[in-house]
N, C-alpha and C. Protein backbone atom coordinates (compact mmCIF):
# COMPACT_ATOMS: atom_id res chain seq x y z
N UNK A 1 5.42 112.20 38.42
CA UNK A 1 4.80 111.09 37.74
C UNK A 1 3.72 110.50 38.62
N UNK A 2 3.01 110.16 37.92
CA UNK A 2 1.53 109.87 38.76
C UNK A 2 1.85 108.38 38.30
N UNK A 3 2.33 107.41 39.42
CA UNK A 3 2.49 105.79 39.27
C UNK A 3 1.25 104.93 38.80
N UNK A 4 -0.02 105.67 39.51
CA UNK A 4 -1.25 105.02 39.75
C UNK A 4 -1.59 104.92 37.53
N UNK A 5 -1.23 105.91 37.04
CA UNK A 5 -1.45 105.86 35.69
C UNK A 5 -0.81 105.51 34.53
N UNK A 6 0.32 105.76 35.01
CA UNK A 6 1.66 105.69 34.03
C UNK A 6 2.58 104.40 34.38
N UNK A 7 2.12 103.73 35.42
CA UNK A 7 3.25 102.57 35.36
C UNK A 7 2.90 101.52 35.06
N UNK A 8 1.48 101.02 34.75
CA UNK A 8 0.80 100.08 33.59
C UNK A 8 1.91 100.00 32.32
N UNK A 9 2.30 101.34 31.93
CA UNK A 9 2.85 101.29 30.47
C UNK A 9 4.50 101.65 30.51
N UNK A 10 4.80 101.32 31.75
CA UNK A 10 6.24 101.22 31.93
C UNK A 10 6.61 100.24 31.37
N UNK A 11 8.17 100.40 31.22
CA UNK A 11 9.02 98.94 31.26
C UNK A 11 10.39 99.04 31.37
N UNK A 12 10.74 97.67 32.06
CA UNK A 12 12.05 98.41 32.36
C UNK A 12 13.01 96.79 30.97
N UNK A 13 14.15 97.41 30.72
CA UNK A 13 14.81 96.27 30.28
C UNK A 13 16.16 95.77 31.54
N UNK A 14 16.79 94.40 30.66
CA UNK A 14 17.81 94.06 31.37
C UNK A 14 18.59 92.75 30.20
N UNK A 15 19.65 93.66 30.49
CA UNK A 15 20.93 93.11 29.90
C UNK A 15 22.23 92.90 30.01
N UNK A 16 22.67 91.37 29.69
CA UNK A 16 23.61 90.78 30.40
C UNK A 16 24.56 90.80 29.28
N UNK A 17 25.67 92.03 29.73
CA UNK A 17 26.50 91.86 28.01
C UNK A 17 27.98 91.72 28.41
N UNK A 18 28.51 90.69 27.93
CA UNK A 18 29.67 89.62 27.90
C UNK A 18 30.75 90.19 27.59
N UNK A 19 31.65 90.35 27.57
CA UNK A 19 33.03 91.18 27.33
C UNK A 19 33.24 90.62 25.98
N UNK A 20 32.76 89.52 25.44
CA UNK A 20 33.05 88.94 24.02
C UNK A 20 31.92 89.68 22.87
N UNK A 21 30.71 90.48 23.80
CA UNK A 21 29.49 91.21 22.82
C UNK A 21 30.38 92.81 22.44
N UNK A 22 30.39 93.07 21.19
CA UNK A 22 30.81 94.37 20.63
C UNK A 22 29.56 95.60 21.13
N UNK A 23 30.41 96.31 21.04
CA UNK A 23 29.47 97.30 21.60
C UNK A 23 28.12 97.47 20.83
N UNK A 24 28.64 97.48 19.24
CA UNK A 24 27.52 97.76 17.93
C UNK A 24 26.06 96.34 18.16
N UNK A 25 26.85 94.90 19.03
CA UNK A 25 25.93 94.09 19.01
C UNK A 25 24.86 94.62 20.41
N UNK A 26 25.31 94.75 21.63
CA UNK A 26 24.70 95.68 22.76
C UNK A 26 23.68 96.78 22.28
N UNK A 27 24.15 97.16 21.68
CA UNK A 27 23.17 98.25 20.75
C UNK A 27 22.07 98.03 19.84
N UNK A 28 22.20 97.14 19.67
CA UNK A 28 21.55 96.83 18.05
C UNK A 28 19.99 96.26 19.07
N UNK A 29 20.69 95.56 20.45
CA UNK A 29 19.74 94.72 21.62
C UNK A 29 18.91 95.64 21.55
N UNK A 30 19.80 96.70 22.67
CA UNK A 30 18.78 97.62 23.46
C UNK A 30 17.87 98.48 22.34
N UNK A 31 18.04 98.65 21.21
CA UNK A 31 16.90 98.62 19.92
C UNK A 31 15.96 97.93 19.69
N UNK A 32 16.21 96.84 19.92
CA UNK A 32 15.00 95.76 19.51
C UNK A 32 14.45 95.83 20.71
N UNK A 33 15.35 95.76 21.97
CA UNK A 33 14.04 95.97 23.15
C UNK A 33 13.02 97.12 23.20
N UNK A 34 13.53 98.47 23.38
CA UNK A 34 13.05 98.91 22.92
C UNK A 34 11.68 98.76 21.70
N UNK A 35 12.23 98.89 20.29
CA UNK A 35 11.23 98.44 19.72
C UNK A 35 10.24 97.39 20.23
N UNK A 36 9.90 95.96 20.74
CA UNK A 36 9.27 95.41 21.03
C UNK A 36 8.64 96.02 21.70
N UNK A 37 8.98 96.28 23.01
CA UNK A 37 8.34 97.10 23.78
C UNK A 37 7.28 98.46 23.21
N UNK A 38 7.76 99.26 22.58
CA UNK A 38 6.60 100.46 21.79
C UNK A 38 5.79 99.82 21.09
N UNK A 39 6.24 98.32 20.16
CA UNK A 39 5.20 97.47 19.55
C UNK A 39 3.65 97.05 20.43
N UNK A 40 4.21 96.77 21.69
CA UNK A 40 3.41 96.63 22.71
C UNK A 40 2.67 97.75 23.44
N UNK A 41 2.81 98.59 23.43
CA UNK A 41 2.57 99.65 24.22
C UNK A 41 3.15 100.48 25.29
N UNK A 42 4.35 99.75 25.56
CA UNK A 42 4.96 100.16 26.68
C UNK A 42 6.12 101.28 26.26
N UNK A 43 6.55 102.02 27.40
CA UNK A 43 7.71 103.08 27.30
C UNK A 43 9.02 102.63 28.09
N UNK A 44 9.85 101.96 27.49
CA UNK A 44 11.38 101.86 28.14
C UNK A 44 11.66 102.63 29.01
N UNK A 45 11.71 102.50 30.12
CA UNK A 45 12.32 103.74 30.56
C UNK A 45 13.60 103.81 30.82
N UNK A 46 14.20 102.40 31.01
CA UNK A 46 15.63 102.20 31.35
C UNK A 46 16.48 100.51 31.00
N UNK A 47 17.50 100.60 30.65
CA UNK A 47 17.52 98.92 30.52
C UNK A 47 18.86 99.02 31.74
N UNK A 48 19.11 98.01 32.67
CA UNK A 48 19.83 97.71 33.47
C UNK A 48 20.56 96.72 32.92
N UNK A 49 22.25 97.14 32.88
CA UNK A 49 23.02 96.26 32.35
C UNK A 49 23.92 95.51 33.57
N UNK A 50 24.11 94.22 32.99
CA UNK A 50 24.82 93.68 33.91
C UNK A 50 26.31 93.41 33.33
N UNK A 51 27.41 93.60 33.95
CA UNK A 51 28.81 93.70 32.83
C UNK A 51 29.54 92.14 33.38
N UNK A 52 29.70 92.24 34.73
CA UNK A 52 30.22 91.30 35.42
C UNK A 52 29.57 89.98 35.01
N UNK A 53 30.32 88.64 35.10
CA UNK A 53 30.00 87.25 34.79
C UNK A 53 29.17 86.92 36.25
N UNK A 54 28.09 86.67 36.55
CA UNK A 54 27.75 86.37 38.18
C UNK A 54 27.44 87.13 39.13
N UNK A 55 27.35 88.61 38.52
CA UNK A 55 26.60 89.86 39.39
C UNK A 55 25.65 89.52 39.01
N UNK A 56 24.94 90.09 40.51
CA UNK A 56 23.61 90.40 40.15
C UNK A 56 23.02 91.95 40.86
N UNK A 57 24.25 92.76 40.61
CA UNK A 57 23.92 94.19 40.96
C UNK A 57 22.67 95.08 39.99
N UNK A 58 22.96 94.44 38.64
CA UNK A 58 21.77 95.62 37.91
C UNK A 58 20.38 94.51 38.27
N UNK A 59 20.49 93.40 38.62
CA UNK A 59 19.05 92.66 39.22
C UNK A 59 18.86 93.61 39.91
N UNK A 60 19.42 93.38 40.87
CA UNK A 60 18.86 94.14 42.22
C UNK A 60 18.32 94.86 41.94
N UNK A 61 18.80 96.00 41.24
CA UNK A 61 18.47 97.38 41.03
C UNK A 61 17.14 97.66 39.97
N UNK A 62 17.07 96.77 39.29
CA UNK A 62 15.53 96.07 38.40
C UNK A 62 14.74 96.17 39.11
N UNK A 63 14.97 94.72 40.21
CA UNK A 63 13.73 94.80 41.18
C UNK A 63 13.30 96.13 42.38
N UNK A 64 14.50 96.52 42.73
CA UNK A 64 14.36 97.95 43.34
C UNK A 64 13.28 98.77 42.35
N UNK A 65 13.94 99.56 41.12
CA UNK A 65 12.90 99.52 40.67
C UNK A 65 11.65 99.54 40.39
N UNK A 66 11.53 98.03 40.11
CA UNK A 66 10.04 97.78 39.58
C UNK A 66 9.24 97.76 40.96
N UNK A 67 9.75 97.28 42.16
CA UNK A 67 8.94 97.43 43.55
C UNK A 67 8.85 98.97 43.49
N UNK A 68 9.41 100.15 43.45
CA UNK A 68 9.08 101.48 43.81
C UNK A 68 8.80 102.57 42.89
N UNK A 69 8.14 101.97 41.59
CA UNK A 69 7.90 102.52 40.49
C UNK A 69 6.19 101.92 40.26
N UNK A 70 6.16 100.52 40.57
CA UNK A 70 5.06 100.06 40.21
C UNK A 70 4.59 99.34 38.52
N UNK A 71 5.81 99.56 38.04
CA UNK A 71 5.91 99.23 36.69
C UNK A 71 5.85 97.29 36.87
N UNK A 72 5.29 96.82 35.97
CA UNK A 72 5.32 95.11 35.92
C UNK A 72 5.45 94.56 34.63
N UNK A 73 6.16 95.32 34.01
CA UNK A 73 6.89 94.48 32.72
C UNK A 73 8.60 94.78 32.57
N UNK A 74 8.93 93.67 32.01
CA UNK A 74 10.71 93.43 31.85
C UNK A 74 10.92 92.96 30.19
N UNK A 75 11.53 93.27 29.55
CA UNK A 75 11.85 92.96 28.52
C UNK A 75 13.40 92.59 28.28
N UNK A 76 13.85 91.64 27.60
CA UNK A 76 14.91 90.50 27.10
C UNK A 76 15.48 90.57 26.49
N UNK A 77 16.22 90.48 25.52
CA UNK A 77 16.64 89.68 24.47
C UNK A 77 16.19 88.12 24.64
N UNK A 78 16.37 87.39 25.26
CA UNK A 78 16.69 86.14 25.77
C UNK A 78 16.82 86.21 27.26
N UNK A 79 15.90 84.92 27.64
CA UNK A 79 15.79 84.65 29.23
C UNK A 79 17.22 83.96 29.75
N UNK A 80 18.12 83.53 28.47
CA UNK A 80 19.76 83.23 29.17
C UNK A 80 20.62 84.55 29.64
N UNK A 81 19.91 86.09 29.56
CA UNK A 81 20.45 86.95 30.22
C UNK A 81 20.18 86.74 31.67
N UNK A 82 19.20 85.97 32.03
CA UNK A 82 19.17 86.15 33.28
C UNK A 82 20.39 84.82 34.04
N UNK A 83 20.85 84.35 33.22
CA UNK A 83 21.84 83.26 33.11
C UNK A 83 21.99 81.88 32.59
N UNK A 84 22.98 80.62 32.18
CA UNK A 84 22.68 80.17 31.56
C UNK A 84 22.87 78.86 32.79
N UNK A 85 22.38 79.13 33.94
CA UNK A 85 22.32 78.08 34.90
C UNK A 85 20.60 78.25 34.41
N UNK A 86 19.97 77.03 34.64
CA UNK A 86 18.32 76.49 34.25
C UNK A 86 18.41 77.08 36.16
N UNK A 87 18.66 76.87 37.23
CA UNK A 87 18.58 77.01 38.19
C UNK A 87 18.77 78.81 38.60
N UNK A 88 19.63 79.10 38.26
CA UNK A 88 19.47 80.18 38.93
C UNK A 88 18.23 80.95 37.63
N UNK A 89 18.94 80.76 36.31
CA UNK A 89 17.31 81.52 35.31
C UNK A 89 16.06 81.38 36.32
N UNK A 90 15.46 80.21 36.54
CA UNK A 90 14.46 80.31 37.35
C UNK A 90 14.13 80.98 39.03
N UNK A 91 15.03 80.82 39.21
CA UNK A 91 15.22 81.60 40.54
C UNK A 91 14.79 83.69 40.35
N UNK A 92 15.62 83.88 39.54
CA UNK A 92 15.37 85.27 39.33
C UNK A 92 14.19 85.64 38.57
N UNK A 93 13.94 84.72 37.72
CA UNK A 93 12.14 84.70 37.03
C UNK A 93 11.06 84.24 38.21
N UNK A 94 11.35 83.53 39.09
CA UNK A 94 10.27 83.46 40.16
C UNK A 94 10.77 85.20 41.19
N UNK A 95 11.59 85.18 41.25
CA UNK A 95 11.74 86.46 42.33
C UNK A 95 11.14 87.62 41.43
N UNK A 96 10.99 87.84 40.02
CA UNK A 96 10.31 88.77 39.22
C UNK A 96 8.89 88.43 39.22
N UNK A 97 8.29 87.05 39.02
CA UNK A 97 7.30 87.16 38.94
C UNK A 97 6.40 86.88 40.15
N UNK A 98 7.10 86.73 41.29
CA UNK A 98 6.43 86.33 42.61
C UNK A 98 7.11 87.13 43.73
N UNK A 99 8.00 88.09 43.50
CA UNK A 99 8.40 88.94 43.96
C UNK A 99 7.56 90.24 43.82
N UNK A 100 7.95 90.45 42.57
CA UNK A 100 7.21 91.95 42.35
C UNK A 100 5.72 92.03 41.28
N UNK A 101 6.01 91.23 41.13
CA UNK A 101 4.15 90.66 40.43
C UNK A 101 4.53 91.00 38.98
N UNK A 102 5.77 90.36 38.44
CA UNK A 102 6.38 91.03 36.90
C UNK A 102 6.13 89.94 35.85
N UNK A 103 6.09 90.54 34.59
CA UNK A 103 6.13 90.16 33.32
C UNK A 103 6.99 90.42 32.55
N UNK A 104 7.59 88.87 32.03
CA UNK A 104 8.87 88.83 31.33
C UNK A 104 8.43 88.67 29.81
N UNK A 105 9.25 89.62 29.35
CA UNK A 105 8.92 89.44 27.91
C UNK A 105 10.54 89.60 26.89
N UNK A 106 10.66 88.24 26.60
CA UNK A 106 11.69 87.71 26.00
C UNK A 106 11.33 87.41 24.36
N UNK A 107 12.73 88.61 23.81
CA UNK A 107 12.05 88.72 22.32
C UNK A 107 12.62 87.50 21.68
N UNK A 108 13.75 86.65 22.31
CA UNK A 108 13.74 85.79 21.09
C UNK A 108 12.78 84.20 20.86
N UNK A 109 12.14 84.40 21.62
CA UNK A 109 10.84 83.61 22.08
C UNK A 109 9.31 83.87 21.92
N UNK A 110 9.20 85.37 21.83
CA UNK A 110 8.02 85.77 22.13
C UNK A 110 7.42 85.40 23.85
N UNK A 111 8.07 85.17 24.35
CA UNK A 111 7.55 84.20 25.57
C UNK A 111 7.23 85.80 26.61
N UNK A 112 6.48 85.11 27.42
CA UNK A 112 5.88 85.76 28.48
C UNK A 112 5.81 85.12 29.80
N UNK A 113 6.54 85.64 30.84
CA UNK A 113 5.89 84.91 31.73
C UNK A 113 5.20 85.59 33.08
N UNK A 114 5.24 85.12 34.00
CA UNK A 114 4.56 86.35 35.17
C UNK A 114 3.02 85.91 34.74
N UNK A 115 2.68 87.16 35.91
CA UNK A 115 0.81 87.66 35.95
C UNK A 115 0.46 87.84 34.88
């Protein structure tokens, strides 16, 4: 893969799914991310799930990632996947967007944030 060309139109997802979400609802997500994303132009390449209440192992592994891929878009369901502390949400949206120079794109908002 040639990064210098192809990682403009990357994207990676991330999802935080609750032991109370059915599998069929998890699914139905990583569809719409997806979809949004091809709406946009971009190619999913992977969504990182998080299972645990308070990990932040598939973060990590996002930002790993998006630092060694070069890719700078993230796609959502909702920015309360990144948690439903207002404090830490922002914490991991500044480490995405001032970390790795990323763009959040949260479908139940339309919202964008980052570069």
């Amino acid at each position: 893969m040639n990064s210098r060309t192809e990682a403009p139109h990357m994207a990676y997802g991330y999802l935080r799914v609750l032991s109370e979400v059915a599998d069929r609802a998890a699914y139905a997500q990583e569809c719409d991310m997806k979809r949004f994303a091809e709406e946009r132009g971009f190619q999913l390449v992977a969504i990182y799930h998080e299972f645990v209440c308070g990990a932040l192992d598939a973060f990590n592994e996002l930002v790993e990632a998006l630092s060694h891929t070069g890719a700078r878009h993230v796609v959502v369901p909702s920015l309360s996947h990144f948690g439903e502390s207002g404090r830490l949400r922002d914490a991991l949206l500044d480490r995405l967007e001032f970390g790795v120079e990323a763009r959040v794109y949260a479908l139940d908002t339309s919202l964008v944030t980052g570069a």
